[in-house]
Each structure stands twice: as C-alpha cells, then as structure tokens.
C-alpha atoms as a PDB file:
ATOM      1  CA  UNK A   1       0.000   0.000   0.000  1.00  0.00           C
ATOM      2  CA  UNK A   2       1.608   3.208  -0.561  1.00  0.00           C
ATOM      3  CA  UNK A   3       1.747   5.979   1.732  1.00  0.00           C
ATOM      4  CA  UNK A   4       0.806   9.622   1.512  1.00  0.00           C
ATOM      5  CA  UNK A   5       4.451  10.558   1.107  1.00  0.00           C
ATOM      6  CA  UNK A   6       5.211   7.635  -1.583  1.00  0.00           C
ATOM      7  CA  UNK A   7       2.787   9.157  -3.800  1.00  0.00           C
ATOM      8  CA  UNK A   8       3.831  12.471  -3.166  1.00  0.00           C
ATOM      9  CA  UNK A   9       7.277  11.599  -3.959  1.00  0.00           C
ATOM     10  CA  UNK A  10       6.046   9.525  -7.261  1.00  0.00           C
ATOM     11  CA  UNK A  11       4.132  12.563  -8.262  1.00  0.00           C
ATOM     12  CA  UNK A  12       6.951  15.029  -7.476  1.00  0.00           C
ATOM     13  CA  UNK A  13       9.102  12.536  -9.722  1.00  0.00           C
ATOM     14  CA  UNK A  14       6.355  12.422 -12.947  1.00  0.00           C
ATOM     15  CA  UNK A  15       6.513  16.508 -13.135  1.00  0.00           C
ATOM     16  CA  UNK A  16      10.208  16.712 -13.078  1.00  0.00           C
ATOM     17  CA  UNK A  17      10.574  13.955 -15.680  1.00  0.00           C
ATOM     18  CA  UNK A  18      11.314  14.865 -18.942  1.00  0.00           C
ATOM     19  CA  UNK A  19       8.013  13.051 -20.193  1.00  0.00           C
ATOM     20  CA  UNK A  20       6.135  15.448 -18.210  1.00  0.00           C
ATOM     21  CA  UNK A  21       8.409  18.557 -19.433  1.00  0.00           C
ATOM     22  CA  UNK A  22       6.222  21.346 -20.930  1.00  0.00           C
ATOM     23  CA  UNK A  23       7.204  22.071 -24.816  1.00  0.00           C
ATOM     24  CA  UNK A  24       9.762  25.685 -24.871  1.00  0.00           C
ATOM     25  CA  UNK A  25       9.202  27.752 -27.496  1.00  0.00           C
ATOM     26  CA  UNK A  26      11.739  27.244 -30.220  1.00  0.00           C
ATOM     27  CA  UNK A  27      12.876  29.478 -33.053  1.00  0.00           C
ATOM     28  CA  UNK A  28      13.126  28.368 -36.949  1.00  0.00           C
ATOM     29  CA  UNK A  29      15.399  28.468 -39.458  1.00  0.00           C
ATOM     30  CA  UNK A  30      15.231  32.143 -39.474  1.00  0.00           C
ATOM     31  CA  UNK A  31      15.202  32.695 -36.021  1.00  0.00           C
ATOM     32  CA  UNK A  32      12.327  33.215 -35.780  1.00  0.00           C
ATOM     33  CA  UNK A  33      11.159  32.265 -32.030  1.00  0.00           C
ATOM     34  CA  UNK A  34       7.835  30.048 -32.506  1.00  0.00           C
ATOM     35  CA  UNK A  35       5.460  29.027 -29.826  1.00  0.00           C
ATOM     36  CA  UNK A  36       5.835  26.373 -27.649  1.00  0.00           C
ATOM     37  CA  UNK A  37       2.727  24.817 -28.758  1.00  0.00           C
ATOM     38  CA  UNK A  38       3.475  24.300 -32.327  1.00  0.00           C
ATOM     39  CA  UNK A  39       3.548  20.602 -32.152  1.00  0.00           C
ATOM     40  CA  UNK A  40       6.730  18.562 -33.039  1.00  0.00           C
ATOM     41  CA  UNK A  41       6.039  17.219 -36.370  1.00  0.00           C
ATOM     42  CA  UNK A  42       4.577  21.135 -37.418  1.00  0.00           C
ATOM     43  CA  UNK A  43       8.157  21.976 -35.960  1.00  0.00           C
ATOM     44  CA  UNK A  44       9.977  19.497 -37.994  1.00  0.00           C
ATOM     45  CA  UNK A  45       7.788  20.930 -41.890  1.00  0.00           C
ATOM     46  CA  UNK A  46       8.448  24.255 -40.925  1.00  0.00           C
ATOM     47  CA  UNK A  47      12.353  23.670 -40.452  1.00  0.00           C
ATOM     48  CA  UNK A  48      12.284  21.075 -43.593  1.00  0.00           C
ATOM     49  CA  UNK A  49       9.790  23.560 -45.935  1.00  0.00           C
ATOM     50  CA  UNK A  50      12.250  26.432 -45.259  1.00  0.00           C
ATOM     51  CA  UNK A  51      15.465  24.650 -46.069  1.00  0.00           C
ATOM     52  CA  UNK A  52      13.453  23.202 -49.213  1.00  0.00           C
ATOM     53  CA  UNK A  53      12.798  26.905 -50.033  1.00  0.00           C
ATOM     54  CA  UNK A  54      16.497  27.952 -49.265  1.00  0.00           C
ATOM     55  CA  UNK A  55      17.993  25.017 -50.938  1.00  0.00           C
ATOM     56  CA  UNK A  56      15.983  25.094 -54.317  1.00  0.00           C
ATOM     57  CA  UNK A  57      16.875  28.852 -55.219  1.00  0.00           C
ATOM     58  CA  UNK A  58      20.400  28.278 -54.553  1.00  0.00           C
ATOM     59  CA  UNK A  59      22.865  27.951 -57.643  1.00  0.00           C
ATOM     60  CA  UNK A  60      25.093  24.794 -57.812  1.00  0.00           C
ATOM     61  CA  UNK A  61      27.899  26.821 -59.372  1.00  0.00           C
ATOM     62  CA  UNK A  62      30.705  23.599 -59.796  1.00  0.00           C
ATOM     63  CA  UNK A  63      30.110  19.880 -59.509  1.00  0.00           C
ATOM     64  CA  UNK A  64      30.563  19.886 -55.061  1.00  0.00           C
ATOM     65  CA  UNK A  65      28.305  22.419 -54.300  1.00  0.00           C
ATOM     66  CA  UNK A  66      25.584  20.956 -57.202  1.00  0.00           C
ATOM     67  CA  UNK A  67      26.223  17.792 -55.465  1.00  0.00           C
ATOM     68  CA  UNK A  68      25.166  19.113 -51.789  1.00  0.00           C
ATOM     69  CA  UNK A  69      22.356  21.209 -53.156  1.00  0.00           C
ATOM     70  CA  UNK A  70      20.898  17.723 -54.714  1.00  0.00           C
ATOM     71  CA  UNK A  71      21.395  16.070 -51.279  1.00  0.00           C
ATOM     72  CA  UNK A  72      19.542  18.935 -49.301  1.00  0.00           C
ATOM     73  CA  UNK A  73      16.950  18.926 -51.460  1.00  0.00           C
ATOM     74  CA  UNK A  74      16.555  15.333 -50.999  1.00  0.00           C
ATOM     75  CA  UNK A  75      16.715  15.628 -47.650  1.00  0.00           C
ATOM     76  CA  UNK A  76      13.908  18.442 -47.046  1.00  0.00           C
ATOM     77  CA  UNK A  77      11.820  17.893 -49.950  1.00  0.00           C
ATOM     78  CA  UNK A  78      10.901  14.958 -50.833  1.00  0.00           C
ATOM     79  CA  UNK A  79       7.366  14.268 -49.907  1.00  0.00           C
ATOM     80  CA  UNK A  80       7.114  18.321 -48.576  1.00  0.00           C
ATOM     81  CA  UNK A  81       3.331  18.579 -50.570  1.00  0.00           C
ATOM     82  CA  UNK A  82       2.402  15.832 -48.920  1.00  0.00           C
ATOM     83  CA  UNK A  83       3.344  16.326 -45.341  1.00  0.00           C
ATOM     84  CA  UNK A  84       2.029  19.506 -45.295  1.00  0.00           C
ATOM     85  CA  UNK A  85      -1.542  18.116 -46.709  1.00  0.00           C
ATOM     86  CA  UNK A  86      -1.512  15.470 -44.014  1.00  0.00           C
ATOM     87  CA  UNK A  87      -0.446  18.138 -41.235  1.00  0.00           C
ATOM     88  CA  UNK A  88      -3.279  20.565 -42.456  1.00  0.00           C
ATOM     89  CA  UNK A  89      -5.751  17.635 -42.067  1.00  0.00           C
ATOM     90  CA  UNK A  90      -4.544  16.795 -38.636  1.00  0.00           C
ATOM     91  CA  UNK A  91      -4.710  20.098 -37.255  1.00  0.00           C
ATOM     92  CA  UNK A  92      -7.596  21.519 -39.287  1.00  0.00           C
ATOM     93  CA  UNK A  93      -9.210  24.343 -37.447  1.00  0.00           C
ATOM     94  CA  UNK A  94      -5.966  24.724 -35.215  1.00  0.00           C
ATOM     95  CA  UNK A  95      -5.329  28.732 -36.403  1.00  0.00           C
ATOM     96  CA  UNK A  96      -2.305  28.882 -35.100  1.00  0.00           C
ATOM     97  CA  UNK A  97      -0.769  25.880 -37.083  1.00  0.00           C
ATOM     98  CA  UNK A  98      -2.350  26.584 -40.202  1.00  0.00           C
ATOM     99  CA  UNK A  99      -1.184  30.096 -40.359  1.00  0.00           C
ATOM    100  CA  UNK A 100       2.535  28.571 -39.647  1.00  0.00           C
ATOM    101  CA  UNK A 101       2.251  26.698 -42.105  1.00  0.00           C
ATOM    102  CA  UNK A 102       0.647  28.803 -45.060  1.00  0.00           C
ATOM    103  CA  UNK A 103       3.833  31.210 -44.026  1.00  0.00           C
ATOM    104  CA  UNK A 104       6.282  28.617 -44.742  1.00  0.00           C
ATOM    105  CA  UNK A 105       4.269  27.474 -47.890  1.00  0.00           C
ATOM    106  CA  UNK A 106       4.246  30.507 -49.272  1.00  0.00           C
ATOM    107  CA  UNK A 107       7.576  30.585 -51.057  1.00  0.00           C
ATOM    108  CA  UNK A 108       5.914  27.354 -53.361  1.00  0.00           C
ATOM    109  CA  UNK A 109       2.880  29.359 -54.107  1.00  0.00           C
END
C-alpha cells in the first residue's frame, strides 16, 4: 500500500521527468522564435519547408556544391506537398498551425 508521502514523492518525480516537461518555445530556421505549442512534427515541416525553399533557389555553381544542393533537397523535400496536406488535415481548425504553415508554404505558391 503506498503511503501519503510515496505518492507524493512519485508525483513530485512524474513533473520533473522529462516526459512530463512542458514544450519551450523554439525558433526556426530564421530565427524566428515560434510558440511552444506548435507541435513537433509542425516543428519538424516548418524547419524542412524552409530549407526546401532555401535550398531550391540556390545555384550549384561547380560539380561539389551541385552535389550538396541535390542532397539537401533530398533531404527536405521529398514528400514536402504531402506532409504539409496530411499536417493541415490533422490540425484543421488549429489557427495557429495553419497560419505557420501557409507562411512557410508561401515561397511554393
């Protein structure tokens, strides 16, 4: 049976636990400093749809940098339309998401 000051003590240790650590705001690619309740996977389009943006207007002027351009893109494009369908049909009616991410979309308008 546990005591008064057991569960006291397992309570005290859920809320310091870092599963029970409220989300800090965080800043994008910009700097930008975002709200803390942007949720993660939001977090991770906005980064990726930025550097997609960033990466695709950028000139591969000799064969290394051409090669690194190709692998960004890679990296934080591929699939970007569709991620950002699926997050805008998860979080439909959330204004605060869908405003984030119409601002990052709006370079691929």
């Amino acid at each position: 049976m546990m005591t008064r000051w057991m569960m006291i003590g397992a309570v005290m240790l859920l809320a310091t636990s870092p599963i029970a650590a409220k989300p800090k705001p965080w800043k994008d690619n910009y700097g930008t400093e975002r709200s803390a309740s942007i949720p993660t996977k939001v977090r991770k389009f906005v980064v990726d749809a930025q550097a997609c943006a960033h990466f695709s207007g950028e000139e591969g002027y000799d064969a290394e940098r051409a090669a690194f351009l190709a692998k960004m893109i890679k990296k934080t494009c591929t699939n970007i339309e569709d991620r950002r369908e699926k997050l805008l049909t998860k979080y439909h009616g959330n204004a605060q998401v869908e405003a984030i991410i119409a601002e990052v979309w709006e370079p691929f308008a």
